[in-house]
Protein backbone atom coordinates (compact mmCIF):
# COMPACT_ATOMS: atom_id res chain seq x y z
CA UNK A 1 123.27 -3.39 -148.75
CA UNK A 2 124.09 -2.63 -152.80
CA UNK A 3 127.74 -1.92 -153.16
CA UNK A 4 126.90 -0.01 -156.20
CA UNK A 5 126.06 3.29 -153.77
CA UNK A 6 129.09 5.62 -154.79
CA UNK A 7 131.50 5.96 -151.49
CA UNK A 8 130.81 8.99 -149.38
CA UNK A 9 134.05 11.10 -148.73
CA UNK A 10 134.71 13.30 -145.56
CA UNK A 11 137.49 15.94 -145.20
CA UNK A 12 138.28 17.25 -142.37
CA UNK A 13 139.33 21.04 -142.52
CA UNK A 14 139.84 21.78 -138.60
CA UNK A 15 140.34 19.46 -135.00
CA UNK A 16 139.58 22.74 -132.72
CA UNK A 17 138.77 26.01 -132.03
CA UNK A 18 142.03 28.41 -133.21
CA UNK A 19 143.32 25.62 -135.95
CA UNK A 20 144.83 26.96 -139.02
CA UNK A 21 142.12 28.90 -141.61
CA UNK A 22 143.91 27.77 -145.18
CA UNK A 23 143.57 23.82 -144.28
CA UNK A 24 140.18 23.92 -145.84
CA UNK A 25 141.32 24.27 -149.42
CA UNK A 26 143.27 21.47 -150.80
CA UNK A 27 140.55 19.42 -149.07
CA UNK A 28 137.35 20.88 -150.79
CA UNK A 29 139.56 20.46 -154.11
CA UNK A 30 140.52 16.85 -153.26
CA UNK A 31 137.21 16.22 -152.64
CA UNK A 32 135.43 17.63 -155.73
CA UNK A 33 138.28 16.08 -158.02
CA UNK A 34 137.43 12.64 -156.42
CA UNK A 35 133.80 12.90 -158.32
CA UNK A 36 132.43 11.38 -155.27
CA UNK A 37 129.79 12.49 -152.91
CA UNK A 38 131.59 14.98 -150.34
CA UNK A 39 130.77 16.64 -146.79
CA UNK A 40 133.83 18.72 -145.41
CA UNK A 41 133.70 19.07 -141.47
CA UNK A 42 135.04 21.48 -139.20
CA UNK A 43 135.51 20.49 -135.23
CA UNK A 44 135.81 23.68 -133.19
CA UNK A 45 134.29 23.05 -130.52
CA UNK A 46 135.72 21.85 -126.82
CA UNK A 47 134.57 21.58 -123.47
CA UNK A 48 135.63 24.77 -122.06
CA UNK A 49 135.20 26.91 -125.88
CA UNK A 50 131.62 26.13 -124.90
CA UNK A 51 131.57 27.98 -121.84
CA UNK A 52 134.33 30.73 -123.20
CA UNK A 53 131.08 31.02 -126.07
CA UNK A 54 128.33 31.62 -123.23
CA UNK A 55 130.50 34.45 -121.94
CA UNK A 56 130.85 35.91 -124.92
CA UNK A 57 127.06 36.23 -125.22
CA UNK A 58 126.55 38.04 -122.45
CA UNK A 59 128.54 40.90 -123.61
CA UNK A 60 127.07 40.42 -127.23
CA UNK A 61 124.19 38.33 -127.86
CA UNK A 62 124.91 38.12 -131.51
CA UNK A 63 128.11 36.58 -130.49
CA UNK A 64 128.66 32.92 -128.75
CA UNK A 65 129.40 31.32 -132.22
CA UNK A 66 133.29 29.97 -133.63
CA UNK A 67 134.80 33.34 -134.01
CA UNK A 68 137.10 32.10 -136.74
CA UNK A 69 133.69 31.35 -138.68
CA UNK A 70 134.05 33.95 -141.86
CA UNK A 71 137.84 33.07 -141.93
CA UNK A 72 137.53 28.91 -141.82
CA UNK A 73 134.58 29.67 -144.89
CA UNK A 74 134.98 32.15 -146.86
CA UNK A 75 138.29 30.73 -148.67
CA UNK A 76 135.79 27.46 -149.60
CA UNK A 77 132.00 28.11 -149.69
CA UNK A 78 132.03 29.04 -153.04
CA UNK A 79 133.20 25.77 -154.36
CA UNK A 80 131.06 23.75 -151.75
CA UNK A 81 127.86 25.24 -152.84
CA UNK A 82 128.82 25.01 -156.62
CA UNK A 83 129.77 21.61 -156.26
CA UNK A 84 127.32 20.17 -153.85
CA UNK A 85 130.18 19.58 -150.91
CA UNK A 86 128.13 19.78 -147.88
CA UNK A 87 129.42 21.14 -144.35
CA UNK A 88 128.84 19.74 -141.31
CA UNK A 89 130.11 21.72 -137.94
CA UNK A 90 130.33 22.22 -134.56
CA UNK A 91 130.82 25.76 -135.27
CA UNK A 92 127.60 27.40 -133.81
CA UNK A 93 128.51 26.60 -130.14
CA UNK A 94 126.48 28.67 -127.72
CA UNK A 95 124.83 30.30 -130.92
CA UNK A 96 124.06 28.16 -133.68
CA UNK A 97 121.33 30.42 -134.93
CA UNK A 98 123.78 33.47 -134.78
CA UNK A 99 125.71 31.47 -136.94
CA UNK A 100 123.39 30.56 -139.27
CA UNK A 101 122.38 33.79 -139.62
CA UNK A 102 126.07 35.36 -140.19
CA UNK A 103 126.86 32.26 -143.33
CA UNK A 104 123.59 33.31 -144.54
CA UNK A 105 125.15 36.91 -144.82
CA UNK A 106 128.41 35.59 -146.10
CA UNK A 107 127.15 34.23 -149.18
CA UNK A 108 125.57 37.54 -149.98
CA UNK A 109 128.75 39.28 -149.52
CA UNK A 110 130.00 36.52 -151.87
CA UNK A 111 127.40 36.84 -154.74
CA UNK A 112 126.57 32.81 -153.46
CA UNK A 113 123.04 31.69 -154.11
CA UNK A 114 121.52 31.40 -150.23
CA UNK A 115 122.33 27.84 -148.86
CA UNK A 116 120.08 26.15 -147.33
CA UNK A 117 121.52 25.82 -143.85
CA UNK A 118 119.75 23.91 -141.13
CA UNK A 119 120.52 24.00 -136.87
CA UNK A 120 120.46 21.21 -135.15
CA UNK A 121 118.88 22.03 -131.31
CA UNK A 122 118.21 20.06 -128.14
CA UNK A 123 122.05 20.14 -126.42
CA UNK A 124 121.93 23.57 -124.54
CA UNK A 125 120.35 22.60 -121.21
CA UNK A 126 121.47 25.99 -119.47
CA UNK A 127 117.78 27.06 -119.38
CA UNK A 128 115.79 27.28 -116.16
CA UNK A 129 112.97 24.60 -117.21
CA UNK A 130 115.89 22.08 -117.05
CA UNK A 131 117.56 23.27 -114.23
CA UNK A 132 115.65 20.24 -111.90
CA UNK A 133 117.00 17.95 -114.79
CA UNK A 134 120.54 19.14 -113.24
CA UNK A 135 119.84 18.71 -109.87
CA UNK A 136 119.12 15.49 -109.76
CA UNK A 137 121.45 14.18 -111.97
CA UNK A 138 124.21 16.04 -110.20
CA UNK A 139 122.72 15.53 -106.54
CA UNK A 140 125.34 17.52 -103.93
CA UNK A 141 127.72 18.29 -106.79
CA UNK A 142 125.15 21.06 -108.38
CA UNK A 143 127.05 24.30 -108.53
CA UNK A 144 125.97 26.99 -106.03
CA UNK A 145 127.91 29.32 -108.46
CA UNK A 146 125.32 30.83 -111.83
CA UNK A 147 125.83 28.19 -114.49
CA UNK A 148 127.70 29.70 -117.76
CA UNK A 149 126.50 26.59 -119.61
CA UNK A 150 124.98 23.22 -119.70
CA UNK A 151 124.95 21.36 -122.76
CA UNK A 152 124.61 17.82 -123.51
CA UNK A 153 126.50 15.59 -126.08
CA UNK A 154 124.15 14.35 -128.49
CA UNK A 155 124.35 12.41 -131.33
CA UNK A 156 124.09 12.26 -135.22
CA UNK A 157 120.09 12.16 -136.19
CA UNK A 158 119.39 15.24 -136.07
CA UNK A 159 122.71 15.93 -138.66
CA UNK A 160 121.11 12.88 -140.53
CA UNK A 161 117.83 14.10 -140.58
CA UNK A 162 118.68 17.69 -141.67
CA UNK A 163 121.13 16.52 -144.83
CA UNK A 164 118.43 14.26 -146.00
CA UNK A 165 115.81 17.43 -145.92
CA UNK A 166 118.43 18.80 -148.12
CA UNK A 167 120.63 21.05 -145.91
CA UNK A 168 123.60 22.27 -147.88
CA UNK A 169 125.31 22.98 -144.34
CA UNK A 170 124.67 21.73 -141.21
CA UNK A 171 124.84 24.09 -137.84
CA UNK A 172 125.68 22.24 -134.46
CA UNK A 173 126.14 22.94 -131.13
CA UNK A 174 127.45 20.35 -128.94
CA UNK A 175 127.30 17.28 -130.72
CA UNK A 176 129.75 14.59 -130.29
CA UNK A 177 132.89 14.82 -132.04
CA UNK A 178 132.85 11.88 -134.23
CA UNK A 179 129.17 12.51 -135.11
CA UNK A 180 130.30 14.97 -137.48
CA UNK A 181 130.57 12.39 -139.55
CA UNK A 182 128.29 9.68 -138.65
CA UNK A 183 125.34 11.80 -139.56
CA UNK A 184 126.80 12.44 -142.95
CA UNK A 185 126.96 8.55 -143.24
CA UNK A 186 123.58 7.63 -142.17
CA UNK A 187 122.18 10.17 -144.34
CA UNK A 188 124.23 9.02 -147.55
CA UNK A 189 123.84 5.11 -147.19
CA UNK A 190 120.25 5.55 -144.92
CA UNK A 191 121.81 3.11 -142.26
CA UNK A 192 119.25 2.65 -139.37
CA UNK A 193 119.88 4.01 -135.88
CA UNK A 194 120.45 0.56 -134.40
CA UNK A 195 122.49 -0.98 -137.59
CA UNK A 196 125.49 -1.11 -134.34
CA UNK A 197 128.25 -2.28 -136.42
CA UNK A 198 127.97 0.63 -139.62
CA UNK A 199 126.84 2.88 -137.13
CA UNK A 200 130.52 2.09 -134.48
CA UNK A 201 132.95 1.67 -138.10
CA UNK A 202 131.61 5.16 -138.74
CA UNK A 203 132.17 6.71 -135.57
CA UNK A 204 135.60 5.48 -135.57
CA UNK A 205 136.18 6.84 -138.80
CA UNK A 206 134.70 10.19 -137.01
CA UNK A 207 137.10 10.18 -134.50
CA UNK A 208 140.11 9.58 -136.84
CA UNK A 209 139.67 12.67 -138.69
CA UNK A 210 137.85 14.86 -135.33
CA UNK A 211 141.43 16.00 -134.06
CA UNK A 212 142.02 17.48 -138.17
CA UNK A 213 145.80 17.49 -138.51
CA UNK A 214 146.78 14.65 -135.49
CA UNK A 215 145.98 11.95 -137.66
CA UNK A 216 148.47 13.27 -140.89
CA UNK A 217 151.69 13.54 -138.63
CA UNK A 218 150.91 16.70 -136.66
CA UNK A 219 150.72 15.77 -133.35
CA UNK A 220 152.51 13.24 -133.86
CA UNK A 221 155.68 14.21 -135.18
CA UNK A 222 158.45 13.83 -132.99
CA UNK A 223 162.25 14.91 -135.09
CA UNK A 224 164.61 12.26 -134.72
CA UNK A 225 162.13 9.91 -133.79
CA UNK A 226 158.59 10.09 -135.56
CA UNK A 227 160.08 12.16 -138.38
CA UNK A 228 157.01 13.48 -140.73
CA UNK A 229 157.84 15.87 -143.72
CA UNK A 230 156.37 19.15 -145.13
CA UNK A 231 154.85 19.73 -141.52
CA UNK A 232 154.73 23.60 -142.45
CA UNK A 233 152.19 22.87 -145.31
CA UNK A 234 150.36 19.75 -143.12
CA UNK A 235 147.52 18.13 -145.21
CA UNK A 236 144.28 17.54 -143.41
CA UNK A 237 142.77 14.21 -143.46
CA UNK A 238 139.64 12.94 -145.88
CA UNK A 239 138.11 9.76 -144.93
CA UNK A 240 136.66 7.33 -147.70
CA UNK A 241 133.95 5.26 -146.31
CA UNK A 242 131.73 2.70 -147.55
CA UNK A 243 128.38 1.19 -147.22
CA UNK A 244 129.49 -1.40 -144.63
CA UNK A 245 131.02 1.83 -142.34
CA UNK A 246 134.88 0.45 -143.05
CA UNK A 247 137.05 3.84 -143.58
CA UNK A 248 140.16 4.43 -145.35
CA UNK A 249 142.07 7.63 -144.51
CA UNK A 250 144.20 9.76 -146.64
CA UNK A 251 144.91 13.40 -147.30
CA UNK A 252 145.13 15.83 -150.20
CA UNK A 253 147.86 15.03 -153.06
CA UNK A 254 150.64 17.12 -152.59
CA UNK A 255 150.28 18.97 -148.88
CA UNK A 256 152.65 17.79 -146.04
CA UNK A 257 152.84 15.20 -143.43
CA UNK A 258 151.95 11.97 -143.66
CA UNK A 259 149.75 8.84 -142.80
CA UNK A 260 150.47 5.32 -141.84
CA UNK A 261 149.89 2.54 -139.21
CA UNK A 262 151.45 4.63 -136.67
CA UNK A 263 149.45 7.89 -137.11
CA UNK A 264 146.56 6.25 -136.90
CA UNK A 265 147.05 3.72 -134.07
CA UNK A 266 147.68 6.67 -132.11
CA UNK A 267 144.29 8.59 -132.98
CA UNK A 268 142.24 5.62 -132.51
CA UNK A 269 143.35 5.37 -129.03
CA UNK A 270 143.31 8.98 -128.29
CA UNK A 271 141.08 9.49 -125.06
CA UNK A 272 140.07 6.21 -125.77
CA UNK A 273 139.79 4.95 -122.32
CA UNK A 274 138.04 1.03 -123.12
CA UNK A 275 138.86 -0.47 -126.50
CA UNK A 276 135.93 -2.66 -125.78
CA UNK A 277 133.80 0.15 -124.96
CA UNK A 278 133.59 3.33 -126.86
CA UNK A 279 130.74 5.37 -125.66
CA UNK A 280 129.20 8.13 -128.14
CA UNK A 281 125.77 9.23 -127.87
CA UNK A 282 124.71 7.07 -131.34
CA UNK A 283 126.74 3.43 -130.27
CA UNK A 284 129.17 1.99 -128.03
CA UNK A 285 131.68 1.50 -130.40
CA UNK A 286 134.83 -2.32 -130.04
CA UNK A 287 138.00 -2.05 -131.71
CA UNK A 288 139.65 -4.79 -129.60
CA UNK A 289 139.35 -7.10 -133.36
CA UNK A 290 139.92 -3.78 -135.28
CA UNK A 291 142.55 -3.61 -138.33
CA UNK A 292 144.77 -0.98 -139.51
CA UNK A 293 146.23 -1.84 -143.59
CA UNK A 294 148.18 0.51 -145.07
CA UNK A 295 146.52 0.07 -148.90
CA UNK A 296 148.56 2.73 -150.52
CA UNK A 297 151.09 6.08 -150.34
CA UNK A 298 149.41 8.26 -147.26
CA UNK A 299 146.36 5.52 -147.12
CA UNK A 300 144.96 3.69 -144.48
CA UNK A 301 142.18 1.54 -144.18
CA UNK A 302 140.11 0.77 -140.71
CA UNK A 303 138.48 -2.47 -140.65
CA UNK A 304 137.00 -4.75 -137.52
CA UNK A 305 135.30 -2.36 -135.57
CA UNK A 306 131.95 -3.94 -133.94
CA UNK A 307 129.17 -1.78 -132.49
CA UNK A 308 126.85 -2.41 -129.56
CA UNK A 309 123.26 -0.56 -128.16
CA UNK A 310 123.70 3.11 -127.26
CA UNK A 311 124.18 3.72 -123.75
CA UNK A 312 120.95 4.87 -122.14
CA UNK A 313 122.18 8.25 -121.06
CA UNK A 314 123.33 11.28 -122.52
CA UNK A 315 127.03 13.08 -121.19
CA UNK A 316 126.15 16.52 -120.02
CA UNK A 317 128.87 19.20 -119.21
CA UNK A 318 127.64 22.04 -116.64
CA UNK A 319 130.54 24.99 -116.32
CA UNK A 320 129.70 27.44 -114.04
CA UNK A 321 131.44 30.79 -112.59
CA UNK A 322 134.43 30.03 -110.40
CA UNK A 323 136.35 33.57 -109.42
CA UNK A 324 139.32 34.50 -110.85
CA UNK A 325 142.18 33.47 -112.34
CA UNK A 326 145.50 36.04 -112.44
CA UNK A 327 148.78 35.06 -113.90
CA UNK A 328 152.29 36.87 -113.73
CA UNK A 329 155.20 35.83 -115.60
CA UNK A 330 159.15 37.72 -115.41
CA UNK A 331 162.26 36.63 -116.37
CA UNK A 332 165.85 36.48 -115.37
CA UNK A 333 168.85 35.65 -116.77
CA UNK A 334 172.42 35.32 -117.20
CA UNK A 335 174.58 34.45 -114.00
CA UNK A 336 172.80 32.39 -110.79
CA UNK A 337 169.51 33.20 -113.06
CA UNK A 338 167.67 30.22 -111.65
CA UNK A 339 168.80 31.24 -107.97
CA UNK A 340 167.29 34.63 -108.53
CA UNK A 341 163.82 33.50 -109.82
CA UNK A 342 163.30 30.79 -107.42
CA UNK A 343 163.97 33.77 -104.68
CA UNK A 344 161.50 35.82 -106.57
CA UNK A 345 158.90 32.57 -106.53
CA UNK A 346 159.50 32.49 -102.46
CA UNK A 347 158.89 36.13 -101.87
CA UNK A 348 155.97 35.86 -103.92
CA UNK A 349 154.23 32.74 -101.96
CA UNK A 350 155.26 34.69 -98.82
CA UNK A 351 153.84 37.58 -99.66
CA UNK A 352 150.09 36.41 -101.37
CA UNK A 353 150.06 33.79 -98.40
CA UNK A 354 146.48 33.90 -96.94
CA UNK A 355 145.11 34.00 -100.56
CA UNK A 356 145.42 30.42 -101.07
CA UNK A 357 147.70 28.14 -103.05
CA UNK A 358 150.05 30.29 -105.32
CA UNK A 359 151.75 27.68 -107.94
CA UNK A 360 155.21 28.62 -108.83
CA UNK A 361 156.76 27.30 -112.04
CA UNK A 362 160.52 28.11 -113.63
CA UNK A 363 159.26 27.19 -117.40
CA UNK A 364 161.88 25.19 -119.06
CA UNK A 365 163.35 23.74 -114.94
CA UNK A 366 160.21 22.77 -113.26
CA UNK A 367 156.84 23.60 -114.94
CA UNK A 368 155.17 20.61 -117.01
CA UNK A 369 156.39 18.17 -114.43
CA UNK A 370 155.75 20.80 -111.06
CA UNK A 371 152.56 20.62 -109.29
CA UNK A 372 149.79 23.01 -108.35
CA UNK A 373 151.22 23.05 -104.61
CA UNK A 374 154.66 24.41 -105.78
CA UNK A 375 156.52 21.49 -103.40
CA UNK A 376 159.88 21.94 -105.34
CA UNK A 377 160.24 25.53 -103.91
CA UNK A 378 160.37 23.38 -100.29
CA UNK A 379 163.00 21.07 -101.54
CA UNK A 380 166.59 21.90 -101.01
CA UNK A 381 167.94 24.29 -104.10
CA UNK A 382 169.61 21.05 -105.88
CA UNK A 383 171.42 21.32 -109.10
CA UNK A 384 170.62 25.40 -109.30
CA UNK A 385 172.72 28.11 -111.28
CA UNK A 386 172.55 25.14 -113.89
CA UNK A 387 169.67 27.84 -116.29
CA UNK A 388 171.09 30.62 -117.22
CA UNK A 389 167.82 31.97 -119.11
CA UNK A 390 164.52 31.30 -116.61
CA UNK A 391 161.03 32.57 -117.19
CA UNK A 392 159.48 32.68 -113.72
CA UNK A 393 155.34 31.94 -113.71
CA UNK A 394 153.05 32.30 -110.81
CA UNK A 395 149.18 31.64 -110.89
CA UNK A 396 146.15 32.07 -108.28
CA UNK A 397 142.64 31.12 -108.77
CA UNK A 398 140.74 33.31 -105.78
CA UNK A 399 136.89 34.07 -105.88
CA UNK A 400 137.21 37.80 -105.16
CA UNK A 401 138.48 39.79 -107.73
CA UNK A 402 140.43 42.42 -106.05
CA UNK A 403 142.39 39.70 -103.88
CA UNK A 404 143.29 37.79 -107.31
CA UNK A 405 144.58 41.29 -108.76
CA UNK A 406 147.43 41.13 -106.16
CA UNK A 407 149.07 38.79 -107.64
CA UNK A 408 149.42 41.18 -110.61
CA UNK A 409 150.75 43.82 -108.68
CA UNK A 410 153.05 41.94 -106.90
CA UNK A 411 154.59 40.27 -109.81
CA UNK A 412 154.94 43.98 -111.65
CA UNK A 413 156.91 45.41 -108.11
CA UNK A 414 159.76 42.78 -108.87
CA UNK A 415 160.93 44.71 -111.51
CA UNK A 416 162.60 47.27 -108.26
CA UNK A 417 161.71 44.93 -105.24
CA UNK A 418 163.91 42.17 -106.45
CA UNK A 419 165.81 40.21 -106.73
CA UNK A 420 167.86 41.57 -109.39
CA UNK A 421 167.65 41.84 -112.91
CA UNK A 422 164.00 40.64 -113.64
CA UNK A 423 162.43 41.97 -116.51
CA UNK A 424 159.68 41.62 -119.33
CA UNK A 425 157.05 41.23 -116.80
CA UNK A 426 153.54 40.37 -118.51
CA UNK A 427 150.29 39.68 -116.43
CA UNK A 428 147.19 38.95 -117.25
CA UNK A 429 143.33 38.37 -115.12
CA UNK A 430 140.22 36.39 -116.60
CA UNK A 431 137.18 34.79 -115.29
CA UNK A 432 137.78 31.35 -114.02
CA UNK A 433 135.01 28.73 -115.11
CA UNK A 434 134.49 25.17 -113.11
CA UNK A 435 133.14 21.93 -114.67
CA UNK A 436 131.43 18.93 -113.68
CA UNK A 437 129.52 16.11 -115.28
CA UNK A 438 126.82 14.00 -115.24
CA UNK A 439 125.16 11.66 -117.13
CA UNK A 440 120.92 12.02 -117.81
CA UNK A 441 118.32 9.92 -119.45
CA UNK A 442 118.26 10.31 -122.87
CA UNK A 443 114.40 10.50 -123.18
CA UNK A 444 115.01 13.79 -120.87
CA UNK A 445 116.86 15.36 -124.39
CA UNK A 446 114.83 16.19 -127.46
CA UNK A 447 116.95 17.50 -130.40
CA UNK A 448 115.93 17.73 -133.93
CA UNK A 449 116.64 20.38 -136.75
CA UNK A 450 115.24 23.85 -137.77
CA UNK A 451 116.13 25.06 -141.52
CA UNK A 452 117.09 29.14 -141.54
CA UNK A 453 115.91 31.63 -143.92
CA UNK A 454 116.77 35.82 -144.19
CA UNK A 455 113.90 35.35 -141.62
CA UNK A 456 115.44 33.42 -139.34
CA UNK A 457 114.85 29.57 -138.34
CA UNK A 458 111.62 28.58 -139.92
């Protein structure tokens, strides 16, 4: 392949759904200084923001999409369009289309020529004509609850397909995270969709920058012991990569944290269950021979990744309606505080018992490390009167949503019930949504793209 293709650049401006709305930015401006072809991605999207985004459309069918869309854009669409940075997102979720539609209507508000925006479709299998698809691939485990959502994790052709047609921003659903940025690649250096070691070096570089700020000391930072600096003004990470797929990661001049061996060692194994074996939707990706050089100040080059045949199957998600979950929190303090809200945790077991398991957490004592089944409040009261400031949490997940609401009204009557001096009691009840998985045949998932106009998709 001719090394004299310029390198393709890839910032990252947000690693989930709720991440900060002024990252964008410094990385659209690092990326146009760089004279280089650009694409700036956003990840928003998880498991369960899928489903939350299927709820959402119930009550409002133009809703479903990121709802931090206008406020991750409009700081940064101006300069994309102007300089011919593309964007590649997650962002539609349940309603790519509706988001489409509402960028379309941000660049008017802007005074921004129209982009041309394409959606990528083929991952929502929540419709009935796929609901024998479900069944057998999930055999007894098919929910007898309505299904929220179904969506599949597909890969980056479509996203390939659509920049090559010319898309100035690219609409997903639920494509794999690192895909993001593996369609941008194949589009930029036209790799083939079984070239298995470009196609696995870019989907490693994909899933270095899909968490945003992880990979430039966020997540990692640790004071005293993974020290990173300027963590209040964290730059977001840009990946260079070039035609052979090998990536080297750095982040806008100037913006905080940092990025060495360390940081990302610990993204390229994050939910990386088999070094050998990286599964995506596009390749199975091998960094057991991979490399990680520091080449410069906040640069890091990937090298040694090896690629192998896509698996065969496609990773579908189906989250379905599962009751009701209510929360109560209070809190006590000063003398024997800890004493007093582990009494308040027993009355309230003993009083919801019948409604099922009721977990019981003192937040700051015994939370993180506690268990669903509450067991400490069993144990003998070692070591207590040792908090003097205790925030008492108890949680029930109960199909019927009157019996769930009890737990919010018996958390409220401790303020006079007792014991004493609880107070700032907050509650709060939401639907509760189950998950399971299952894998189909990939022939069973057809995706492709559809460009949008003021019309809608064309």
């Amino acid at each position: 392949m001719s090394q004299h293709i310029p390198h393709l650049r890839i910032g990252c401006a947000a690693g989930f759904s709720g991440d900060r709305t002024d990252a964008a930015a410094p990385v659209v401006q690092a990326l146009i200084a760089s004279g280089q072809p650009a694409v700036l991605i956003f990840e928003t999207l998880a498991e369960r923001t899928l489903a939350l985004a299927q709820l959402a459309r119930r009550t409002q069918p133009d809703a479903g999409y990121e709802p931090l869309l206008v406020d991750l854009l409009q700081p940064v669409l101006a300069d994309c369009l102007a300089h011919g940075v593309r964007i590649v997102s997650n962002f539609g979720a349940a309603n790519p289309a509706g988001a489409a539609r509402r960028i379309h209507q941000l660049a008017a508000e802007l005074g921004l020529r129209a982009p041309r925006i394409a959606v990528v479709q083929g991952d929502d299998l929540s419709g009935p004509h796929h609901r024998a698809l479900l069944e057998r691939a999930l055999g007894p485990a098919m929910p007898t609850e309505p299904i929220v959502s179904a969506n599949a994790y597909i890969g980056a052709q479509a996203i390939a397909d659509a920049l090559r047609a010319g898309a100035d921003i690219v609409v997903c659903g639920r494509v794999a995270d690192p895909s993001l940025v593996l369609g941008p690649a194949m589009a930029h250096y036209g790799w083939a969709a079984d070239d298995w070691d470009r196609l696995a070096r870019a989907t490693m570089a994909g899933h270095l920058l899909e968490c945003g700020a992880q990979v430039t000391g966020g997540y990692f930072a640790d004071p005293g012991y993974k020290d990173v600096p300027g963590l209040a003004t964290l730059g977001y990470p840009i990946a260079e990569i070039d035609p052979d797929g090998h990536c080297t990661i750095t982040k806008p001049t100037g913006t905080g944290g940092c990025i060495n061996e360390r940081t990302v060692k610990e993204q390229l194994l994050y939910e990386l269950h088999d070094p050998a074996a990286y599964l995506t939707p596009d390749v199975v990706a091998d960094i057991t021979a991979a490399q990680v050089l520091p080449v410069g100040p906040d640069a890091v080059r990937l090298e040694g990744v090896r690629g192998h045949p896509q698996p065969p199957t496609l990773k579908v998600n189906v989250c379905f309606e599962s009751g009701w979950f209510a929360e109560g929190e209070i809190s006590y303090a000063g003398p024997r505080a800890e004493a007093r809200a582990r009494l308040a945790g027993q009355v309230l077991r003993e009083r919801l018992q019948g409604l099922g398991p009721v977990r019981v957490d003192l937040i700051g004592v015994t939370s993180v490390l506690g268990d669903d089944a509450s067991t400490w409040l069993d144990a003998p009261a070692a070591g207590l009167d040792e908090a003097r400031d205790v925030r008492l949490r108890v949680a029930l997940q109960h199909r019927d949503h009157a019996s769930a609401q009890r737990l919010v009204r018996e958390v409220t009557a401790l303020y006079t019930c007792g014991p004493a001096g609880g107070g700032g009691v907050r509650t709060a009840m939401r639907p509760r949504l189950g998950t399971v998985s299952c894998l189909v045949p990939r022939s069973a998932v057809v995706t492709g793209y559809q460009m949008w106009n003021e019309g809608g998709l064309q």
